[in-house]
C-alpha atoms as a PDB file:
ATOM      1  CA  UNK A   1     105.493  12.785 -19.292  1.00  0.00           C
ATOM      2  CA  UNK A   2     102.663  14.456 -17.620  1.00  0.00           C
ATOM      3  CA  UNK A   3     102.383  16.667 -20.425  1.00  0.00           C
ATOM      4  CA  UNK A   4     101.359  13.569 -22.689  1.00  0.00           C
ATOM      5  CA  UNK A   5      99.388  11.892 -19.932  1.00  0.00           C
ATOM      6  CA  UNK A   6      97.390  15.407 -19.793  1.00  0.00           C
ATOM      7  CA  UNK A   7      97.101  15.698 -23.840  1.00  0.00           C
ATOM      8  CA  UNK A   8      96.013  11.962 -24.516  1.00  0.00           C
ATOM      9  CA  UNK A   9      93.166  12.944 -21.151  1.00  0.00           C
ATOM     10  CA  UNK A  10      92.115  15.094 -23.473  1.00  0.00           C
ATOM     11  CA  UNK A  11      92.252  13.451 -26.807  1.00  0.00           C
ATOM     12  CA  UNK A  12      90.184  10.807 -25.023  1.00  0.00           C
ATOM     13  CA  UNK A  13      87.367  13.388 -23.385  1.00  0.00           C
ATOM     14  CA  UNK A  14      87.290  14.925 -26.950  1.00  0.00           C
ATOM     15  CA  UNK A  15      86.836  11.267 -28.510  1.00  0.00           C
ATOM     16  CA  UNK A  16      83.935  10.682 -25.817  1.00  0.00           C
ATOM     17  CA  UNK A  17      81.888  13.827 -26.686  1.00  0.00           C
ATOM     18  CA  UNK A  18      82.484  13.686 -30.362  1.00  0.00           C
ATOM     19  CA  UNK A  19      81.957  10.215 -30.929  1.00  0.00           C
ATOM     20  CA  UNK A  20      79.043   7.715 -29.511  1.00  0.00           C
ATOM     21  CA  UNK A  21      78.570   4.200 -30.015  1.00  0.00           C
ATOM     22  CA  UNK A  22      74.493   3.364 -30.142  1.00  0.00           C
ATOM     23  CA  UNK A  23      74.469   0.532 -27.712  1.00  0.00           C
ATOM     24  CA  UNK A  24      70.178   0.773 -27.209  1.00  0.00           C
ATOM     25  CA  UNK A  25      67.506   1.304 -29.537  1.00  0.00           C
ATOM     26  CA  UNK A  26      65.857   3.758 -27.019  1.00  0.00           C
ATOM     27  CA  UNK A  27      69.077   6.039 -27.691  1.00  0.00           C
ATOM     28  CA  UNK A  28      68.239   6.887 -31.321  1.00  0.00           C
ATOM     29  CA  UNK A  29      65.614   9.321 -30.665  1.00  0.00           C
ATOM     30  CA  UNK A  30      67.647  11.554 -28.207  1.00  0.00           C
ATOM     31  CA  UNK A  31      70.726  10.718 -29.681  1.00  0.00           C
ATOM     32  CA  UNK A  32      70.700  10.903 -33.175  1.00  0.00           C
ATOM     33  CA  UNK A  33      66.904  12.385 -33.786  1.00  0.00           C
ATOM     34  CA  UNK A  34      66.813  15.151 -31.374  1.00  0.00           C
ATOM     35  CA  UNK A  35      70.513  15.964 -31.636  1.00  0.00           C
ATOM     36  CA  UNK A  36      71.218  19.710 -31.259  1.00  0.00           C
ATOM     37  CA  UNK A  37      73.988  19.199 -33.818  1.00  0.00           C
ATOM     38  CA  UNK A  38      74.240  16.995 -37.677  1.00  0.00           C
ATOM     39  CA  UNK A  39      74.764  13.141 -36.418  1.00  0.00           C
ATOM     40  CA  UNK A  40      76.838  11.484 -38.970  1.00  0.00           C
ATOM     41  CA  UNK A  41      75.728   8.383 -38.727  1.00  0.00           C
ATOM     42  CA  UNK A  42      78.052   4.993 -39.382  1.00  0.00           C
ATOM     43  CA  UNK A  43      76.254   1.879 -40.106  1.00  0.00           C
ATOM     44  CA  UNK A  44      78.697  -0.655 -39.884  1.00  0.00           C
ATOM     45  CA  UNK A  45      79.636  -4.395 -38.530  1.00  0.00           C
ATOM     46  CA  UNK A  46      82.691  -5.549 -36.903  1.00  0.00           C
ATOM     47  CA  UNK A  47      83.207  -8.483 -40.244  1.00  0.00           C
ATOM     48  CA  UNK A  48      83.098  -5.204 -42.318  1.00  0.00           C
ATOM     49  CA  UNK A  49      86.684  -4.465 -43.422  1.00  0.00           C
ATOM     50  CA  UNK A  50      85.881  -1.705 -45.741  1.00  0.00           C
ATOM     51  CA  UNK A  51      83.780  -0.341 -42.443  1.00  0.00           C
ATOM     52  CA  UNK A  52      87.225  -0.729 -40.098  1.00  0.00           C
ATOM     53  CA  UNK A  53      89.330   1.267 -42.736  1.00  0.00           C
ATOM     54  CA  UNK A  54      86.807   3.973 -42.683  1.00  0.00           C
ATOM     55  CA  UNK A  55      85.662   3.983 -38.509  1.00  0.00           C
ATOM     56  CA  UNK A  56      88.784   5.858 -37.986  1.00  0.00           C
ATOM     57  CA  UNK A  57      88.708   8.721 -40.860  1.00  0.00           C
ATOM     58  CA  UNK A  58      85.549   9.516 -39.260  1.00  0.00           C
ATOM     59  CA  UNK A  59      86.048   9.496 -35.391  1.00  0.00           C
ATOM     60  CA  UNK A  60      89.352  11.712 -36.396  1.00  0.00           C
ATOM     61  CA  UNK A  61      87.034  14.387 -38.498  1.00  0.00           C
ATOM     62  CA  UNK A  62      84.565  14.412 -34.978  1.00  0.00           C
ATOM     63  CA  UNK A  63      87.429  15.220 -32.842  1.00  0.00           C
ATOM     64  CA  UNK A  64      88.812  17.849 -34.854  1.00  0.00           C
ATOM     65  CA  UNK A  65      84.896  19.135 -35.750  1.00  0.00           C
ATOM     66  CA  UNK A  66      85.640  20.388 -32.068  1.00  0.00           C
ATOM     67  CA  UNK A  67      81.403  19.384 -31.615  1.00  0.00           C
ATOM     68  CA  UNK A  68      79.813  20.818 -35.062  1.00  0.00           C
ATOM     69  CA  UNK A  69      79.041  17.372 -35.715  1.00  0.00           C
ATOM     70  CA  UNK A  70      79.136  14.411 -33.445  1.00  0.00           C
ATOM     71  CA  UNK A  71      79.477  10.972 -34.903  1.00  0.00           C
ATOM     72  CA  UNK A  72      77.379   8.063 -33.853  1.00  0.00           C
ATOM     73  CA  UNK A  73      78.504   4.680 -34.815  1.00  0.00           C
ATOM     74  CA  UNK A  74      75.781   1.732 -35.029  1.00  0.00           C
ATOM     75  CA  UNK A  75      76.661  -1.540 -35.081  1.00  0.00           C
ATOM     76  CA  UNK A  76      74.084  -3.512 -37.681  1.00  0.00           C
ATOM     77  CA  UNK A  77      74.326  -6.761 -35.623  1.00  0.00           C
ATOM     78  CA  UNK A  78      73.271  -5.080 -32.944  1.00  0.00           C
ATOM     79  CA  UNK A  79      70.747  -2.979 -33.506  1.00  0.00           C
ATOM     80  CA  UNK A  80      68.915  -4.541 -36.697  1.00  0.00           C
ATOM     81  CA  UNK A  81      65.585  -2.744 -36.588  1.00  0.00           C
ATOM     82  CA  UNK A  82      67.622   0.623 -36.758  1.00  0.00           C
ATOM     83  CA  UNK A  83      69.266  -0.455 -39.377  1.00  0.00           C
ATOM     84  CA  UNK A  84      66.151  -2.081 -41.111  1.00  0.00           C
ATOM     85  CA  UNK A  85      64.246   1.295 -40.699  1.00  0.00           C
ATOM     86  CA  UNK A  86      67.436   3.014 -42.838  1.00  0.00           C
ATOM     87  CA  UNK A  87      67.062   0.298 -45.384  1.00  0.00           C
ATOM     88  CA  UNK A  88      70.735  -0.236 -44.999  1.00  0.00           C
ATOM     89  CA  UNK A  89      71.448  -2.629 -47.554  1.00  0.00           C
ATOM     90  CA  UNK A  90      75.330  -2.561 -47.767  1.00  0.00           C
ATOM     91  CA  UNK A  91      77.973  -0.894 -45.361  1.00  0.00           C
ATOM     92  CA  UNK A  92      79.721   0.796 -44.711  1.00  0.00           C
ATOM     93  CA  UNK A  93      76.625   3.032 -44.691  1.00  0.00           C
ATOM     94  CA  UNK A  94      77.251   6.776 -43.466  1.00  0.00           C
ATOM     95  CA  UNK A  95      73.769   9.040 -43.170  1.00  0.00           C
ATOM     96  CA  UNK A  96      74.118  13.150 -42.367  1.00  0.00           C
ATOM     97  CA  UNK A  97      71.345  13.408 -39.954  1.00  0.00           C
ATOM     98  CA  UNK A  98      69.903  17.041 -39.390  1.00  0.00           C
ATOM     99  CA  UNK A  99      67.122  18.401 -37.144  1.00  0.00           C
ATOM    100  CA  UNK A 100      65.689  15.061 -37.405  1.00  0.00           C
ATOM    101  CA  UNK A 101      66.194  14.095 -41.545  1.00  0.00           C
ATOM    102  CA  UNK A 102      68.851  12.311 -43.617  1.00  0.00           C
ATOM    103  CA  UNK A 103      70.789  15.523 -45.680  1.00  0.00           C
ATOM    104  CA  UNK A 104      72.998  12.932 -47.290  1.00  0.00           C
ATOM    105  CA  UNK A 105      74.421   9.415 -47.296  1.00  0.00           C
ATOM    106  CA  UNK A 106      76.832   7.066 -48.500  1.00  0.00           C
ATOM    107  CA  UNK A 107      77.703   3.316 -49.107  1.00  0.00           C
ATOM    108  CA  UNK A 108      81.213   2.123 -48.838  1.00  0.00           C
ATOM    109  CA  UNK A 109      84.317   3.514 -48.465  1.00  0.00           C
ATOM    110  CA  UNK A 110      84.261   6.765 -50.610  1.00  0.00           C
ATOM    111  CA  UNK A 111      87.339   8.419 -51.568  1.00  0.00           C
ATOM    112  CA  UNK A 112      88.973  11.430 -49.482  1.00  0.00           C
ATOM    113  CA  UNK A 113      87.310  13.889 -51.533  1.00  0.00           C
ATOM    114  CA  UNK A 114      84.161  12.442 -51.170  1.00  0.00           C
ATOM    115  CA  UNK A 115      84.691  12.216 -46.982  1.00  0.00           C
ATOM    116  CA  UNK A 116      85.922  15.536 -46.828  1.00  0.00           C
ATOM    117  CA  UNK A 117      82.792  16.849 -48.728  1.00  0.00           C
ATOM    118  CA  UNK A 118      80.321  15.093 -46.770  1.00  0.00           C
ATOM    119  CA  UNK A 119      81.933  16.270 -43.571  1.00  0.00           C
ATOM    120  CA  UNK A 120      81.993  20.077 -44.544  1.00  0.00           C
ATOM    121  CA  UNK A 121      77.800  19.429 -45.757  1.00  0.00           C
ATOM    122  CA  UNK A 122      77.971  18.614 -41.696  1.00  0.00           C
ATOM    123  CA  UNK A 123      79.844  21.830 -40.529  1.00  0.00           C
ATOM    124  CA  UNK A 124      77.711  23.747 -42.677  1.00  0.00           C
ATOM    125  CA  UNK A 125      74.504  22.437 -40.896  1.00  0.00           C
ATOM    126  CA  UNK A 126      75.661  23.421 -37.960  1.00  0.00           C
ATOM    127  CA  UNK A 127      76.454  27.021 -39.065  1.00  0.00           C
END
């Protein structure tokens, strides 16, 4: 039992450095812009079922990215001029983020292949 207690402690500590929620537009400058590593970015809403299915594909490539990437969620009701700026039109709405630019993006929920590509663009970045 205290084996599990001490594995889902870290599960959890890996989930909190791999994966941020944007709660404050003041955060996307040091958080996403100035990020030492890719940002893949996740424009969704909490309405968004396409968004839901896809949340946790994502958050389980960051954890097991063991910090190449580090995935930064942004909820569109929340933050609108964010997602205004980005032109976000549809979501789900996933941006690679690099040194400050967009490397690559996508609207709605891709197929594995198409995940799994966009996340090894990410490790690559970091390289």
């Amino acid at each position: 039992e205290q084996a599990a207690m001490a594995e889902a402690k870290q599960v959890l500590q890996s989930f909190d450095e791999a994966v941020i929620e944007l709660k404050d537009y003041n955060d996307w400058v040091p958080v996403v812009m100035k990020s030492k590593v890719p940002v893949i970015l996740d424009c969704f809403a909490d309405w968004c079922n396409p968004c839901q299915k896809l949340m946790p594909i994502l958050e389980k490539k960051a954890i097991e990215a063991n910090g190449k990437f580090k995935l930064v969620k942004l909820n569109i009701d929340l933050l609108p001029e964010i997602a205004n700026g980005l032109k976000v039109r549809s979501i789900p709405a996933v941006f690679l983020v690099s040194n400050g630019s967009v490397m690559d993006t996508f609207v709605g929920m891709p197929n594995q292949e198409r995940i799994d590509d966009f996340v090894n663009t990410a490790l690559l970045l970091d390289s």
